[in-house]
N, C-alpha and C. Protein backbone atom coordinates (compact mmCIF):
# COMPACT_ATOMS: atom_id res chain seq x y z
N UNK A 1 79.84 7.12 -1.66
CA UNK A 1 80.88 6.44 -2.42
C UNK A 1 81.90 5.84 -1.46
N UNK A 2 82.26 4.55 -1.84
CA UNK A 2 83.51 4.26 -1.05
C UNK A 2 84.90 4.40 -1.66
N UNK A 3 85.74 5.17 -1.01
CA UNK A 3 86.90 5.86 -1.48
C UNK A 3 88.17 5.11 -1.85
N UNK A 4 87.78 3.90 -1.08
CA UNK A 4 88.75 2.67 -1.67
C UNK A 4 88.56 1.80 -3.00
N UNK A 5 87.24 1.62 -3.22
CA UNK A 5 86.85 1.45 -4.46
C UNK A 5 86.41 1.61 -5.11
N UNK A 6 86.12 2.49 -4.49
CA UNK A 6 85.12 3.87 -6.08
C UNK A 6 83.61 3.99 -6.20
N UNK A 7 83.28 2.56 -5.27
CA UNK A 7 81.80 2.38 -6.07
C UNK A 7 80.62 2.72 -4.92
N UNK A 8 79.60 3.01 -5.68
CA UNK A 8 78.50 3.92 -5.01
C UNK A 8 77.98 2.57 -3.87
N UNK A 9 77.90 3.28 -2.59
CA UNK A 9 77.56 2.32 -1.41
C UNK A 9 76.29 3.08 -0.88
N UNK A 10 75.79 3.70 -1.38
CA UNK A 10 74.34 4.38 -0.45
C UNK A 10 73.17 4.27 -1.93
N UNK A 11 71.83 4.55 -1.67
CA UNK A 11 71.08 4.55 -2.49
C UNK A 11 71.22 6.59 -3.54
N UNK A 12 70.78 6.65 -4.85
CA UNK A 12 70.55 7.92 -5.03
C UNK A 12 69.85 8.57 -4.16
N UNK A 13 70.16 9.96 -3.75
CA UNK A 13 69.08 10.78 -3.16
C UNK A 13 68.86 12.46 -3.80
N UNK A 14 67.53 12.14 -4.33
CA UNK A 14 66.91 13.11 -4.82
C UNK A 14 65.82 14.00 -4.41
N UNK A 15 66.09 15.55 -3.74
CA UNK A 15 65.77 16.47 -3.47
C UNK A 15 64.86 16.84 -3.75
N UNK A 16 65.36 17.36 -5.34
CA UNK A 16 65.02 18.57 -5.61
C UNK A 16 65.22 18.14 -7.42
N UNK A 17 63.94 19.00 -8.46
CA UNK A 17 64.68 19.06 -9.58
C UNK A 17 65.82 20.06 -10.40
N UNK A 18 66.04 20.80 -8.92
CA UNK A 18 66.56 22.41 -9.22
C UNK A 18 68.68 22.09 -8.87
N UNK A 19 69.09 22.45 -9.64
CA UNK A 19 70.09 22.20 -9.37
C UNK A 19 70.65 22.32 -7.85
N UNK A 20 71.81 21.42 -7.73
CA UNK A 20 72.29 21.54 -6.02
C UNK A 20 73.53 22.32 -6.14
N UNK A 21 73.67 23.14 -5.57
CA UNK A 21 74.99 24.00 -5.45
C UNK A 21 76.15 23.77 -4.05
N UNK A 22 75.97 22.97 -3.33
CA UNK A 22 76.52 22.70 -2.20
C UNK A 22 76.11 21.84 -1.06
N UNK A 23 76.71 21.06 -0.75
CA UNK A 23 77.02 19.94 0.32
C UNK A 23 77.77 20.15 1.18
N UNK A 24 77.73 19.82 2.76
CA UNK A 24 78.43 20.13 3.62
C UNK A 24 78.27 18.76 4.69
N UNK A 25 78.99 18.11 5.18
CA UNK A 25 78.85 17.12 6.46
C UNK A 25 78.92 17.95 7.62
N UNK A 26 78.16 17.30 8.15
CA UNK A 26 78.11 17.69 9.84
C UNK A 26 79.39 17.57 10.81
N UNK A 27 80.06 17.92 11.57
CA UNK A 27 81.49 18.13 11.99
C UNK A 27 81.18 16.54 13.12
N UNK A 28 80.21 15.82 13.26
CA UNK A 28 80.29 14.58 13.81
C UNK A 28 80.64 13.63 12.38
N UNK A 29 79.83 14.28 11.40
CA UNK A 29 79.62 13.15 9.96
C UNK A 29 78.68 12.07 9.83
N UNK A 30 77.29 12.45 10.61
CA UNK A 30 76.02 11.68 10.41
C UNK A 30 75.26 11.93 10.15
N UNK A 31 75.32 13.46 9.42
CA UNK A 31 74.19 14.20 8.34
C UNK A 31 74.93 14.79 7.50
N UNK A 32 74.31 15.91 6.70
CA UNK A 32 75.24 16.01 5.39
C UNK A 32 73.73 16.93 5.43
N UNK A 33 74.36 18.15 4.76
CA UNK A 33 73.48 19.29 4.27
C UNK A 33 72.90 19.95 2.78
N UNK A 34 72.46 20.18 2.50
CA UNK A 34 72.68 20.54 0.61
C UNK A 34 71.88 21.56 0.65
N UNK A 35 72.25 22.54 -0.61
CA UNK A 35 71.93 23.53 -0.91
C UNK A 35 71.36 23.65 -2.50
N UNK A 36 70.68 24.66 -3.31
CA UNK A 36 70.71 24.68 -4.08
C UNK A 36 70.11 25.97 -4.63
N UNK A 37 69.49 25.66 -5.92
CA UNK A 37 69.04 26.99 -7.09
C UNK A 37 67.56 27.28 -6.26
N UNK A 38 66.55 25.77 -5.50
CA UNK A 38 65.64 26.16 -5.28
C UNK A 38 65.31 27.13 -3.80
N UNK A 39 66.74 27.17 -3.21
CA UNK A 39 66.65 28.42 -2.15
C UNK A 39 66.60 27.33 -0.80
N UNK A 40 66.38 25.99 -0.72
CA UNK A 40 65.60 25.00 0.44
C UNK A 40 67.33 24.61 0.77
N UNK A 41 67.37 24.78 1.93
CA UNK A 41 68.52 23.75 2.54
C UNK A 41 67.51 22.30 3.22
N UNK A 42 68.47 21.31 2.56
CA UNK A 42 67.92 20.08 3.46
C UNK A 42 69.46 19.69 4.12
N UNK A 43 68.57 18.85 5.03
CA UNK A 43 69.55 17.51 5.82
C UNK A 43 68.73 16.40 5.80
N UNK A 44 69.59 15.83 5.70
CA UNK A 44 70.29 14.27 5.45
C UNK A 44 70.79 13.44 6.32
N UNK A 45 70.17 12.09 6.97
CA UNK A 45 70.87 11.13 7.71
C UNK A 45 72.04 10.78 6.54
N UNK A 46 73.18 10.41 6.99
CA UNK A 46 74.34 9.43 6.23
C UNK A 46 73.62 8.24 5.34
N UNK A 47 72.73 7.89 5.94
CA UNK A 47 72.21 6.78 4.67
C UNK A 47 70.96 7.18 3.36
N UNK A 48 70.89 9.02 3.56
CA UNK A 48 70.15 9.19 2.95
C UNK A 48 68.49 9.94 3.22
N UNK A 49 68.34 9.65 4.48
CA UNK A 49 66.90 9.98 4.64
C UNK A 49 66.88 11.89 5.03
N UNK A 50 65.73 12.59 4.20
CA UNK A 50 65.64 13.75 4.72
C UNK A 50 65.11 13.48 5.74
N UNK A 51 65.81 14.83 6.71
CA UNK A 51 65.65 14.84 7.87
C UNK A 51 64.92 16.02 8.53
N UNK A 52 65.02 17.40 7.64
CA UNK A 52 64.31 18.55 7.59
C UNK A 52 64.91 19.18 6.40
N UNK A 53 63.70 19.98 6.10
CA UNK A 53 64.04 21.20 4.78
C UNK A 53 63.67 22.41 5.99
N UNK A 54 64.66 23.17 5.20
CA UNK A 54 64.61 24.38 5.59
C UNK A 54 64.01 25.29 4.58
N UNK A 55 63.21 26.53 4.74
CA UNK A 55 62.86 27.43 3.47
C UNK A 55 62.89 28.81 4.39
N UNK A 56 63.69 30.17 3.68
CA UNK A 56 63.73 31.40 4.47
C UNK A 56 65.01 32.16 3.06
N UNK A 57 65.59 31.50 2.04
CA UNK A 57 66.15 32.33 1.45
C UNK A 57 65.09 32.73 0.02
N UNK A 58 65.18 33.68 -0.40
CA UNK A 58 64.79 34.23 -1.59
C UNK A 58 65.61 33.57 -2.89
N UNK A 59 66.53 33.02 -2.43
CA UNK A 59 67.10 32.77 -3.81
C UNK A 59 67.94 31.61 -3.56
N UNK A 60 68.91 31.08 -4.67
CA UNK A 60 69.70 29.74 -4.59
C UNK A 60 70.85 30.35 -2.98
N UNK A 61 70.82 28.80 -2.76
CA UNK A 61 71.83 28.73 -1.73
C UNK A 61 72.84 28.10 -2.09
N UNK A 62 74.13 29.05 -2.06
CA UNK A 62 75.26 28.84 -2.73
C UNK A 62 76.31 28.36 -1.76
N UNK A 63 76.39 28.50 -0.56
CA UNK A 63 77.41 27.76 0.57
C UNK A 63 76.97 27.85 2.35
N UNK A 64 77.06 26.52 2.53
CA UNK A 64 77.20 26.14 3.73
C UNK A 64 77.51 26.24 4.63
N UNK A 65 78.00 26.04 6.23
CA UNK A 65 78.97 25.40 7.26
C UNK A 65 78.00 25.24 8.50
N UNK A 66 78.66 24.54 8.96
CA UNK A 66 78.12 23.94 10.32
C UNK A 66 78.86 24.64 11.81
N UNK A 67 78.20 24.91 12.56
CA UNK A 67 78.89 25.47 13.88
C UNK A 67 79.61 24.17 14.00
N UNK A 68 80.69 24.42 14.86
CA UNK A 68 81.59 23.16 15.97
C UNK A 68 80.54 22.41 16.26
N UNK A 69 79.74 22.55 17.34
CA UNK A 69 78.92 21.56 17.68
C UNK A 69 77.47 20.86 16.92
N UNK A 70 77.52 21.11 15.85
CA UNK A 70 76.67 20.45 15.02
C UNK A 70 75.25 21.33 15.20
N UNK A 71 74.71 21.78 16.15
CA UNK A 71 73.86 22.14 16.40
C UNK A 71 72.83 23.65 15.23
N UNK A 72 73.84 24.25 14.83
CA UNK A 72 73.87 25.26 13.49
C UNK A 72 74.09 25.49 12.28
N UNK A 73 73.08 25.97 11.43
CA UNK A 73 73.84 25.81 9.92
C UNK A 73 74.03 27.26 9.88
N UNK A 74 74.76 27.81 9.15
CA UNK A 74 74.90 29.17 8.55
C UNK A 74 74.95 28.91 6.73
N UNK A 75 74.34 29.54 6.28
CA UNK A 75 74.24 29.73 4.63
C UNK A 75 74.09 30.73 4.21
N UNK A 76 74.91 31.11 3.13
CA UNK A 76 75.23 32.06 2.30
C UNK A 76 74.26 32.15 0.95
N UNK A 77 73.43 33.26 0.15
CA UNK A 77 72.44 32.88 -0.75
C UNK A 77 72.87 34.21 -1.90
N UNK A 78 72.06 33.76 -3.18
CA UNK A 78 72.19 34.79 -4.33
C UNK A 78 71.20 35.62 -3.54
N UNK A 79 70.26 35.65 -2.87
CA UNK A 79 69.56 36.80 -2.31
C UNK A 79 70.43 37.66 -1.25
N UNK A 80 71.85 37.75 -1.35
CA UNK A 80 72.69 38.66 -0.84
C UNK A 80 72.73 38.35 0.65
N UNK A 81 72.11 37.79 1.70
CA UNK A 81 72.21 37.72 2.65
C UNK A 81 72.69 36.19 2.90
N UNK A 82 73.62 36.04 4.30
CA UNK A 82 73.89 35.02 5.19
C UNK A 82 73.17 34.75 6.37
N UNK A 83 72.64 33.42 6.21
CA UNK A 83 71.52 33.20 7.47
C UNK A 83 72.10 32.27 8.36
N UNK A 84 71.62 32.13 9.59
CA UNK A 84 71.99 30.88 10.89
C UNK A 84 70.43 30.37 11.65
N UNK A 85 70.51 28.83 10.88
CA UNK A 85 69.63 28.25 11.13
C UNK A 85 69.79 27.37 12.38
N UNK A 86 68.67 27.04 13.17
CA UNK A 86 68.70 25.97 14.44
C UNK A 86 68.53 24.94 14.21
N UNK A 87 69.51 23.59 13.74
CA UNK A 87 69.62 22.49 13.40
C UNK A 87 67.62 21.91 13.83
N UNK A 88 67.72 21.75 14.77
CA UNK A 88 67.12 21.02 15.39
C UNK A 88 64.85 21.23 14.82
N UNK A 89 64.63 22.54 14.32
CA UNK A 89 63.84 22.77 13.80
C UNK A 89 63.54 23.28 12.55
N UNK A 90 64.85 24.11 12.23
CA UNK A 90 64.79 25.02 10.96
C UNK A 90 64.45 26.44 11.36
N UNK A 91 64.54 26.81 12.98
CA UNK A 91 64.40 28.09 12.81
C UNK A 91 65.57 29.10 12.49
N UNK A 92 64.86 30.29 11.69
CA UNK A 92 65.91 31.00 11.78
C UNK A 92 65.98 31.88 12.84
N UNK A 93 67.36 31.74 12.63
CA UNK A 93 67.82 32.51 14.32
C UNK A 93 68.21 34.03 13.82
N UNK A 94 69.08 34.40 12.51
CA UNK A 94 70.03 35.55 12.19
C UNK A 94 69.93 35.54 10.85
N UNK A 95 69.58 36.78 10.57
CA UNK A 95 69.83 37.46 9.04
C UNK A 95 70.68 38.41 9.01
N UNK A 96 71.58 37.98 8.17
CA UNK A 96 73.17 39.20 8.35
C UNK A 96 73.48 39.76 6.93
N UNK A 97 72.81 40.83 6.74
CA UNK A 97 72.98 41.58 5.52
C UNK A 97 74.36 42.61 5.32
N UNK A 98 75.05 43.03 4.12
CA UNK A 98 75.83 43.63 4.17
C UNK A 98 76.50 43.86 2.71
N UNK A 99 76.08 42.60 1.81
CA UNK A 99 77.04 42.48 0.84
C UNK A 99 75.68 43.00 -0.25
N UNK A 100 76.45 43.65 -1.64
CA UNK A 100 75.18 44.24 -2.43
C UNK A 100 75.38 43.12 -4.02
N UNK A 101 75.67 42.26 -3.23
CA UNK A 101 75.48 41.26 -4.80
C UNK A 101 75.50 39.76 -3.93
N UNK A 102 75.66 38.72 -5.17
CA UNK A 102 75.43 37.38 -4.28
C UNK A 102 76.66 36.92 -3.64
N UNK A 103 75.75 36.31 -2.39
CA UNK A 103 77.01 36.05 -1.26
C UNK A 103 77.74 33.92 -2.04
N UNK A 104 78.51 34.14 -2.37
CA UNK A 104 78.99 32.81 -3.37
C UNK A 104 79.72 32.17 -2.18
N UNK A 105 80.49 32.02 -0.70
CA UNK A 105 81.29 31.24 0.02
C UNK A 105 81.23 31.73 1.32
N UNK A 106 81.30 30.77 2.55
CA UNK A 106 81.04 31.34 3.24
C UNK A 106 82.09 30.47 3.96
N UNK A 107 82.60 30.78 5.17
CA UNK A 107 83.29 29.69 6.27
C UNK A 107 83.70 30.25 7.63
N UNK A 108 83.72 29.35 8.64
CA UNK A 108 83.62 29.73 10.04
C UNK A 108 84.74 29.68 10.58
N UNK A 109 85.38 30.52 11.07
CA UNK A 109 86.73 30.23 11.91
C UNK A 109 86.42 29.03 13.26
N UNK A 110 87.77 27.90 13.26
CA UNK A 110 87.45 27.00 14.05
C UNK A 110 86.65 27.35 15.42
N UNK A 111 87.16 28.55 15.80
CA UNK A 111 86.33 28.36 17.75
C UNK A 111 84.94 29.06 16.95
N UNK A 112 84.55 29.51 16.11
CA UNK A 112 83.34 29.48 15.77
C UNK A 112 82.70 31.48 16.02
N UNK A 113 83.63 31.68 16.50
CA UNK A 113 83.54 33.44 16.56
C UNK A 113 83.40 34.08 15.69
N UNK A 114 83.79 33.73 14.58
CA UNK A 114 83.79 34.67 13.25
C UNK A 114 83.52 34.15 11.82
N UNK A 115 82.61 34.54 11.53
CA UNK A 115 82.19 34.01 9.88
C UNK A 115 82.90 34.86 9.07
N UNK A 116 83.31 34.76 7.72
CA UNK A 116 83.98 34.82 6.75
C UNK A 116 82.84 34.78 5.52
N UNK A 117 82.83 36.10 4.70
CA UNK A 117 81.48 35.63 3.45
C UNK A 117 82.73 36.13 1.82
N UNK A 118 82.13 35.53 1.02
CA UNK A 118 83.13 36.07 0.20
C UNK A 118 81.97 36.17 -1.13
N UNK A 119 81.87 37.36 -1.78
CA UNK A 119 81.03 37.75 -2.28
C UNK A 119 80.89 38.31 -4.35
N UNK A 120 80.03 38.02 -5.02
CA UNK A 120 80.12 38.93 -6.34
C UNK A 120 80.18 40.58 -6.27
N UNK A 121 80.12 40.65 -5.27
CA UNK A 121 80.07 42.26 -5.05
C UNK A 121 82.19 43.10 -4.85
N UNK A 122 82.83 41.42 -4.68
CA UNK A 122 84.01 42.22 -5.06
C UNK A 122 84.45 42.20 -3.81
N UNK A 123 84.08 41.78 -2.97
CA UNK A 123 84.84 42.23 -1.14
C UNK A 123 84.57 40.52 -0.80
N UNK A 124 85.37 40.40 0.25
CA UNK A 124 85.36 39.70 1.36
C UNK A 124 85.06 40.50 2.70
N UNK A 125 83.87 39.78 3.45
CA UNK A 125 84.27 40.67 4.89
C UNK A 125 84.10 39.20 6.12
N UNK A 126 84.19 40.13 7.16
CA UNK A 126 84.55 39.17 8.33
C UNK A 126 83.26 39.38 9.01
N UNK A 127 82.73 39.10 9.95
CA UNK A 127 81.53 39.27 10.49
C UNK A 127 81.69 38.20 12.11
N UNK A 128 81.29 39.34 13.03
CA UNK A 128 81.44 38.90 14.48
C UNK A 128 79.90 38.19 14.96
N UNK A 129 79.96 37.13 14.86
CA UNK A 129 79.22 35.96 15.48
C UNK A 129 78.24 36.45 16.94
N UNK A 130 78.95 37.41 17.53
CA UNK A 130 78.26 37.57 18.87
C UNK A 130 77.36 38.82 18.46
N UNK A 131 77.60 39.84 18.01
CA UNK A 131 77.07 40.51 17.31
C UNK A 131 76.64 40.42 16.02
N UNK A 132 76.83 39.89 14.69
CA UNK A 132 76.13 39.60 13.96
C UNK A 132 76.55 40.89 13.15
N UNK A 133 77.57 41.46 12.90
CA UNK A 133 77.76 42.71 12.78
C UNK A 133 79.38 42.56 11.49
N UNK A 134 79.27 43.25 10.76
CA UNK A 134 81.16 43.04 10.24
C UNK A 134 81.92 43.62 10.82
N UNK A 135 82.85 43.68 10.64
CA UNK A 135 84.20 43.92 11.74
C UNK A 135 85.15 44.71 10.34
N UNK A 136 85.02 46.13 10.79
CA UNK A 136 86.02 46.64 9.82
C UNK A 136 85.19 47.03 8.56
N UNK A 137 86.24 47.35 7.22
CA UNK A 137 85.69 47.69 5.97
C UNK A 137 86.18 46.27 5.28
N UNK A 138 85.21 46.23 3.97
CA UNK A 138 85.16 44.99 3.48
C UNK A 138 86.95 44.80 2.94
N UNK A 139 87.02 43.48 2.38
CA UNK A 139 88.33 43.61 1.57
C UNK A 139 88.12 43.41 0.29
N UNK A 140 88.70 44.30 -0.29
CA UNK A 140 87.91 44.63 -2.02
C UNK A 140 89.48 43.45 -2.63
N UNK A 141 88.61 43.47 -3.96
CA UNK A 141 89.41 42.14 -4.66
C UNK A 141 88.97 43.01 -5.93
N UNK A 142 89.95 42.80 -7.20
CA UNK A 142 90.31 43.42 -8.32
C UNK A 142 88.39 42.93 -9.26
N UNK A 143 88.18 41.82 -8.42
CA UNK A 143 87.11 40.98 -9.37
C UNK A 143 86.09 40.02 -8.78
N UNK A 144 85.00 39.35 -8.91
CA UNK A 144 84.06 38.90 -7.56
C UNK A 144 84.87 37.31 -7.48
N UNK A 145 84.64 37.67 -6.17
CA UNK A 145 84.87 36.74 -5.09
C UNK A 145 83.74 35.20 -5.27
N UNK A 146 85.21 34.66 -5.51
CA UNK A 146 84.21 33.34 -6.12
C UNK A 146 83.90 32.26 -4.37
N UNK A 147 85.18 31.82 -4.02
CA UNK A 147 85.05 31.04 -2.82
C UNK A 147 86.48 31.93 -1.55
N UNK A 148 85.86 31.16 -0.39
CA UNK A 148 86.65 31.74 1.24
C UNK A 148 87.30 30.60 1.58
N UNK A 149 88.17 30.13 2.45
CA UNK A 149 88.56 29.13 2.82
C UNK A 149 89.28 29.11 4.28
N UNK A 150 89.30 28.91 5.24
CA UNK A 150 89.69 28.79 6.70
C UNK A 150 90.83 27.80 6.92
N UNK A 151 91.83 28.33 7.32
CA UNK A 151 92.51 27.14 7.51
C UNK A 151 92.42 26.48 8.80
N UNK A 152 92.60 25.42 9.30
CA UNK A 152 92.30 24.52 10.29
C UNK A 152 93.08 25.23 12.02
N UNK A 153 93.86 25.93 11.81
CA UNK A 153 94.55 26.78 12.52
C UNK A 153 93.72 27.85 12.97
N UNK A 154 92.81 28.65 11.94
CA UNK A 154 92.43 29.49 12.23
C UNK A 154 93.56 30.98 12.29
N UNK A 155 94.45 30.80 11.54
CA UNK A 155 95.46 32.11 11.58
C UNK A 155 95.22 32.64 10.07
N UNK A 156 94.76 31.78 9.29
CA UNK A 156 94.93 32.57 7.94
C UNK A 156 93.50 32.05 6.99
N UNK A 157 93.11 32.66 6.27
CA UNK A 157 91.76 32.35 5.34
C UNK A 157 92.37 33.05 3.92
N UNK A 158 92.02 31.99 3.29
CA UNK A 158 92.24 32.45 1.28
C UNK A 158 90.94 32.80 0.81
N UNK A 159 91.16 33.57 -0.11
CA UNK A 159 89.79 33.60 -1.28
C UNK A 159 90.43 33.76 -2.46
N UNK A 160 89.35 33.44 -3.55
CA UNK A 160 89.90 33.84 -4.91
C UNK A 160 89.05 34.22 -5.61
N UNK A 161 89.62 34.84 -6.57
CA UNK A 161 88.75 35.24 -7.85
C UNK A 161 89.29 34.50 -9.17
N UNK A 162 88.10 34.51 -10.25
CA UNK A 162 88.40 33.65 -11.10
C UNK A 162 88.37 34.71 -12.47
N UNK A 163 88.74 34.10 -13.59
CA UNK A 163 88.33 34.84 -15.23
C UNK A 163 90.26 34.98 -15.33
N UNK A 164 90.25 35.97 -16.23
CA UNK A 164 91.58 35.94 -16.77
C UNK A 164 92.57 36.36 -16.13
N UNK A 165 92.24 37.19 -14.73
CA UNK A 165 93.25 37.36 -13.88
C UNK A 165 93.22 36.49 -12.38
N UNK A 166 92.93 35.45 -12.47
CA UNK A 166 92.74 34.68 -11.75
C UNK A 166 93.63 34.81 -10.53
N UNK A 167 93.33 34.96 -8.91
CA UNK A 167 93.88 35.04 -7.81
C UNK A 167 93.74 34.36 -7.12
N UNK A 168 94.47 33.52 -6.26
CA UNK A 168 93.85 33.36 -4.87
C UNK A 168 94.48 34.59 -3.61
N UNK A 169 94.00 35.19 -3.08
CA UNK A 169 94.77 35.62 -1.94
C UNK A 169 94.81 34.86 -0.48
N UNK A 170 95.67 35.49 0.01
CA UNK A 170 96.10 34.66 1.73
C UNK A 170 95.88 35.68 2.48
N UNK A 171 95.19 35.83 3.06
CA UNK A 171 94.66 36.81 4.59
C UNK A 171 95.35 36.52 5.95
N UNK A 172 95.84 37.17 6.92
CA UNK A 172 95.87 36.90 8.10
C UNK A 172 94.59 37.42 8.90
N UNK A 173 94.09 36.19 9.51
CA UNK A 173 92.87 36.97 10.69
C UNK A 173 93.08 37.40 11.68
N UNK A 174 94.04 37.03 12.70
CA UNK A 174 94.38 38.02 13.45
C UNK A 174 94.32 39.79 13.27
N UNK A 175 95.44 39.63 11.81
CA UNK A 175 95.57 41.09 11.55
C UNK A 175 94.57 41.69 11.10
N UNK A 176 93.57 41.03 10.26
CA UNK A 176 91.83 41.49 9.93
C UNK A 176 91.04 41.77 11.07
N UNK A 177 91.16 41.35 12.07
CA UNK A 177 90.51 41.59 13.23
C UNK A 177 90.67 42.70 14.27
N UNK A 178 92.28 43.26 13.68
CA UNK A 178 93.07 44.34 14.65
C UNK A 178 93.27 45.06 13.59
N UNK A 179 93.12 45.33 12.31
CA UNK A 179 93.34 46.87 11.83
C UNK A 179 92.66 48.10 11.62
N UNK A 180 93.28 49.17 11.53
CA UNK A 180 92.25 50.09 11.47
C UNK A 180 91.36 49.59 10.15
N UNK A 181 90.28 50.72 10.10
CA UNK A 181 89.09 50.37 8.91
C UNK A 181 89.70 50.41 7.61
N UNK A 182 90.94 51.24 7.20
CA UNK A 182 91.70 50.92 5.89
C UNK A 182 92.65 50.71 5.83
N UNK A 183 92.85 49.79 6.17
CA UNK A 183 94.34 49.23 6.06
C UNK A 183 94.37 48.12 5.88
N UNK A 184 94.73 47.66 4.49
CA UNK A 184 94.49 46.55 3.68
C UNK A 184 95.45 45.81 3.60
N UNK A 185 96.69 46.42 3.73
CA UNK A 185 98.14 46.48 3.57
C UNK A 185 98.76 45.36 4.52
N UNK A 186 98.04 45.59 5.55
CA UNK A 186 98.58 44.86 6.77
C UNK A 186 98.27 43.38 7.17
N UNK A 187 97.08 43.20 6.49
CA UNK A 187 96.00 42.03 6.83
C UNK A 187 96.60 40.98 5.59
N UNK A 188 97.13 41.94 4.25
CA UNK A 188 97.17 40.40 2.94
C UNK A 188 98.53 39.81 3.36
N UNK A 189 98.70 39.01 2.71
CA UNK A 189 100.32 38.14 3.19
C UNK A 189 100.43 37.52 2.13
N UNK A 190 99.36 37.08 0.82
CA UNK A 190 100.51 36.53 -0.36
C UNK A 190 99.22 36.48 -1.16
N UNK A 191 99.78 36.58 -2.33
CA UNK A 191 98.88 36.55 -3.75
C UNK A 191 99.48 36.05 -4.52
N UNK A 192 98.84 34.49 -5.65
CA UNK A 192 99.15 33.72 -6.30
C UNK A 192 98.42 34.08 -7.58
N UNK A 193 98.87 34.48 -9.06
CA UNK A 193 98.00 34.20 -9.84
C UNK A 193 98.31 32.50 -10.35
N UNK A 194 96.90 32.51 -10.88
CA UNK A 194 96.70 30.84 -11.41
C UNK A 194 97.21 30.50 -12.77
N UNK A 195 97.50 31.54 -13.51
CA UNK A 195 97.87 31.53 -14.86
C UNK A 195 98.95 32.11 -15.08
């Protein structure tokens, strides 16, 4: 689409007949990723052309991100696990299990050290990139964890939950990264309800 005038500038591109649950651009912005119900991540040149499918989740793929250097995907799936794929073939490199329901958001802190999953199982956790491992005890939320969000800084990440008590919370990562295993207290910094 062009954003100045609204109107569609690329041809349709069709996948899949299975619904798509997520899109992501490449941190250059000359591919573009998608996800969906049928479990396949593809990429995408900018004008459209698949470029590789990926297949390794059991179930829909519900969120995205790209390493800094383009070179990695990481995806989050209803089959409970977060994977890290090798741009360049589709291999998988990492299966990072932890969460006991579907993993719904996922996002990378800018220098790329630490993934962020945010889950139906009710927690958010953090997870160390070099190890592949979580860091700490999860952070429980009143209700499941719909989406994660990173801010461009890298000092603070939101999530929320949705239904009638609707939240977003504000995390500090620093302090998620340095507290003991329960101490929950220390890491939140603000809670908004939506209603």
């Amino acid at each position: 689409w062009n954003t100045g005038t609204g109107r569609q500038i690329g041809p349709l591109i069709k996948g899949s007949d299975d619904w798509i649950w997520t899109i992501k651009y490449s941190p250059r912005g000359d591919k573009f990723a998608s996800g969906g119900q049928d479990g396949m991540i593809r990429v995408w040149s900018k004008d459209g052309k698949l470029l590789i499918e990926i297949k390794g989740h059991d179930s829909s793929v519900k969120s995205l991100c790209w390493s800094k250097d383009g070179a990695y995907i990481f995806s989050g799936s209803f089959d409970q696990t977060i994977r890290k794929w090798q741009l360049i073939d589709g291999k998988e490199l990492v299966v990072i299990r932890g969460h006991t329901n579907f993993v719904r958001s996922i996002c990378l802190s800018p220098d790329g050290s630490h993934l962020i999953s945010a889950s139906n199982d009710y927690s958010v956790r953090i997870w160390d990139l070099e190890t592949n491992q979580e860091i700490g005890d999860p952070l429980w939320h009143d209700d499941r964890v719909q989406i994660v969000a990173m801010s461009s800084d890298g000092q603070y990440f939101a999530s929320a939950i949705s239904g009638i008590d609707a939240k977003i919370y504000v995390w500090s990562l620093e302090a998620a990264l340095k507290r003991p295993s329960d101490d929950h207290v220390s890491v939140f910094v603000h809670c908004q309800y939506l209603f």
